[in-house]
Protein backbone atom coordinates (compact mmCIF):
# COMPACT_ATOMS: atom_id res chain seq x y z
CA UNK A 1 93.95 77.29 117.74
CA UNK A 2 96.75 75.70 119.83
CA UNK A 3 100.49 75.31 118.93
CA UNK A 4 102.60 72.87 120.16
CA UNK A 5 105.76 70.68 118.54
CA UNK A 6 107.79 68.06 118.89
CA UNK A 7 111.09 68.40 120.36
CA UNK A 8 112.76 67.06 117.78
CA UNK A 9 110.93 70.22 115.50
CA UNK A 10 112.51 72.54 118.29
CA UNK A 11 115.71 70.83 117.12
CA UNK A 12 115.41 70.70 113.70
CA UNK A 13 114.09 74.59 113.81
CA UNK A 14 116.75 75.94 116.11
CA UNK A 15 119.48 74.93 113.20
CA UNK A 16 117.67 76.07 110.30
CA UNK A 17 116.83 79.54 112.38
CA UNK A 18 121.15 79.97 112.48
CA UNK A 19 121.21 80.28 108.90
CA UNK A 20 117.72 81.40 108.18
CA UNK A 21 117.04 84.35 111.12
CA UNK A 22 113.65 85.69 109.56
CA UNK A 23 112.22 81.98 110.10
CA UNK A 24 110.60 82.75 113.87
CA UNK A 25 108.96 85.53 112.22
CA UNK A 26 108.13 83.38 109.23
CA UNK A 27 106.73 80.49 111.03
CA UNK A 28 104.98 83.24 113.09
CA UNK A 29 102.88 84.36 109.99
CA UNK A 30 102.51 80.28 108.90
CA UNK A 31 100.49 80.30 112.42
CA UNK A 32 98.17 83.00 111.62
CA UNK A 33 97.19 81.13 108.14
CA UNK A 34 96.85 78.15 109.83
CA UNK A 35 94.53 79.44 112.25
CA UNK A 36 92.20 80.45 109.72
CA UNK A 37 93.29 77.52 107.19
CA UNK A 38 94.35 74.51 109.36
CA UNK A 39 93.99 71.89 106.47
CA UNK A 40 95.52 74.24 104.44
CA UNK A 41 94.58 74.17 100.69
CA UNK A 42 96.11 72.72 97.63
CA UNK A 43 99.41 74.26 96.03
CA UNK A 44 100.84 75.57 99.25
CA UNK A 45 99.40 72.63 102.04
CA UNK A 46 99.00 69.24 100.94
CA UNK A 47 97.70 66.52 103.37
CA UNK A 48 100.25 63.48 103.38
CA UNK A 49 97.92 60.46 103.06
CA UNK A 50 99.80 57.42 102.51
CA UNK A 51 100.50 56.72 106.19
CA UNK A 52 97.81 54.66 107.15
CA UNK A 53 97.42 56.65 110.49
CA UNK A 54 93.90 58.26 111.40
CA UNK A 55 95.82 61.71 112.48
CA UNK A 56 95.33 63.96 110.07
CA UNK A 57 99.11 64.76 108.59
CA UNK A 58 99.82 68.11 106.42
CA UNK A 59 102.76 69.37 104.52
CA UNK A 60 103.64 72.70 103.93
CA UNK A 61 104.92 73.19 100.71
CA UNK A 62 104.91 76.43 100.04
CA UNK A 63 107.01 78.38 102.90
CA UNK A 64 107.59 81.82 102.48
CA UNK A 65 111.45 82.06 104.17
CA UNK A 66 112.30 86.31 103.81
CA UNK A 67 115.92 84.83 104.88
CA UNK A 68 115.85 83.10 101.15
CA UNK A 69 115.56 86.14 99.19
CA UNK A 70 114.31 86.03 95.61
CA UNK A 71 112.57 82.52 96.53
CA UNK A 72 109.45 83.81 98.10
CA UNK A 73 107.07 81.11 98.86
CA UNK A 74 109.67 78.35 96.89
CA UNK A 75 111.93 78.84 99.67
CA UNK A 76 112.43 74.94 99.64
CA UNK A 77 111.77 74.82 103.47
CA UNK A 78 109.21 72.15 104.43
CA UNK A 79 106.98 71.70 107.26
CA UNK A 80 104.96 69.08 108.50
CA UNK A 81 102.50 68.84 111.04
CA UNK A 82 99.30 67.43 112.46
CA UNK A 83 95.81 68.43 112.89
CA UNK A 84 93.57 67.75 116.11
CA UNK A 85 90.44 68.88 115.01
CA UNK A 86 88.48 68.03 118.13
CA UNK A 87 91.01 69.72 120.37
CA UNK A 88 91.59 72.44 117.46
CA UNK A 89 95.45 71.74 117.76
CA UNK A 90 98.49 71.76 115.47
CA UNK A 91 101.62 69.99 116.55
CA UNK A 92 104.68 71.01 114.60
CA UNK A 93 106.52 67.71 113.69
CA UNK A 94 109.21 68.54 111.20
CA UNK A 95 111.14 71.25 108.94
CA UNK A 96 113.62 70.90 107.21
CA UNK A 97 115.50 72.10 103.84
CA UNK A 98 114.48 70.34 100.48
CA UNK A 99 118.37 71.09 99.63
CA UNK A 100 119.80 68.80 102.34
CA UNK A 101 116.76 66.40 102.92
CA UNK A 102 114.28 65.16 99.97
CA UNK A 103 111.34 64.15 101.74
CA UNK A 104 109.52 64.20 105.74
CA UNK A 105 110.34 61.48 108.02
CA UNK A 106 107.80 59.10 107.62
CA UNK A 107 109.71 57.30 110.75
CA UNK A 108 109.24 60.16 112.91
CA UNK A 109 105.42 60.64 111.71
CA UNK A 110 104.87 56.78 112.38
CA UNK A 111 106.87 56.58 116.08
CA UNK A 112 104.41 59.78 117.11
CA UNK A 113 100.98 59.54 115.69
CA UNK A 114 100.20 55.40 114.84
């Protein structure tokens, strides 16, 4: 599987990793699942499907953060990305903190992957 994001994730990712500095290491293990698991599976990845896009769009929901202790896996950090099944790629498109931001970007998704 191939990993790629947007630069705007790069962005959003370098903040978060300031305040959160197990998240490389924590977005390390998210790759590993994914590699087995790229559509994920319900209660930890949820596709988004009201976009009306053909690229396949996933949220992470459950994010194990080890900087957010006593959270575990309801560390409240989301990720989205998308799925390229033919070229078996996942592009990293947001993450953010449910604290400070309540939902993804469907702008961002839209401006990317229509």
């Amino acid at each position: 599987m191939e990993f790629d994001s947007l630069s705007e994730f790069k962005k959003d990712f370098e903040k978060l990793l300031k305040k959160y500095p197990s998240l490389k290491e924590d977005l390390n293990l998210l790759k590993q699942f994914l590699n087995k698991h790229p559509r994920g599976f319900p209660s930890r990845v949820f596709p988004i499907s009201d976009l009306g896009i053909k690229t396949e769009i996933f949220k992470v929901k459950k994010f194990r953060c080890r900087s957010l202790k006593g959270s575990g896996s309801n560390s409240g950090i989301r990720i989205i990305y998308a799925f390229f099944t033919e070229e078996q790629k996942i592009e990293f498109i947001e993450i953010y903190f449910k604290g400070k931001q309540s939902n993804h970007s469907k702008d961002r998704i839209l401006k990317y992957y229509e």
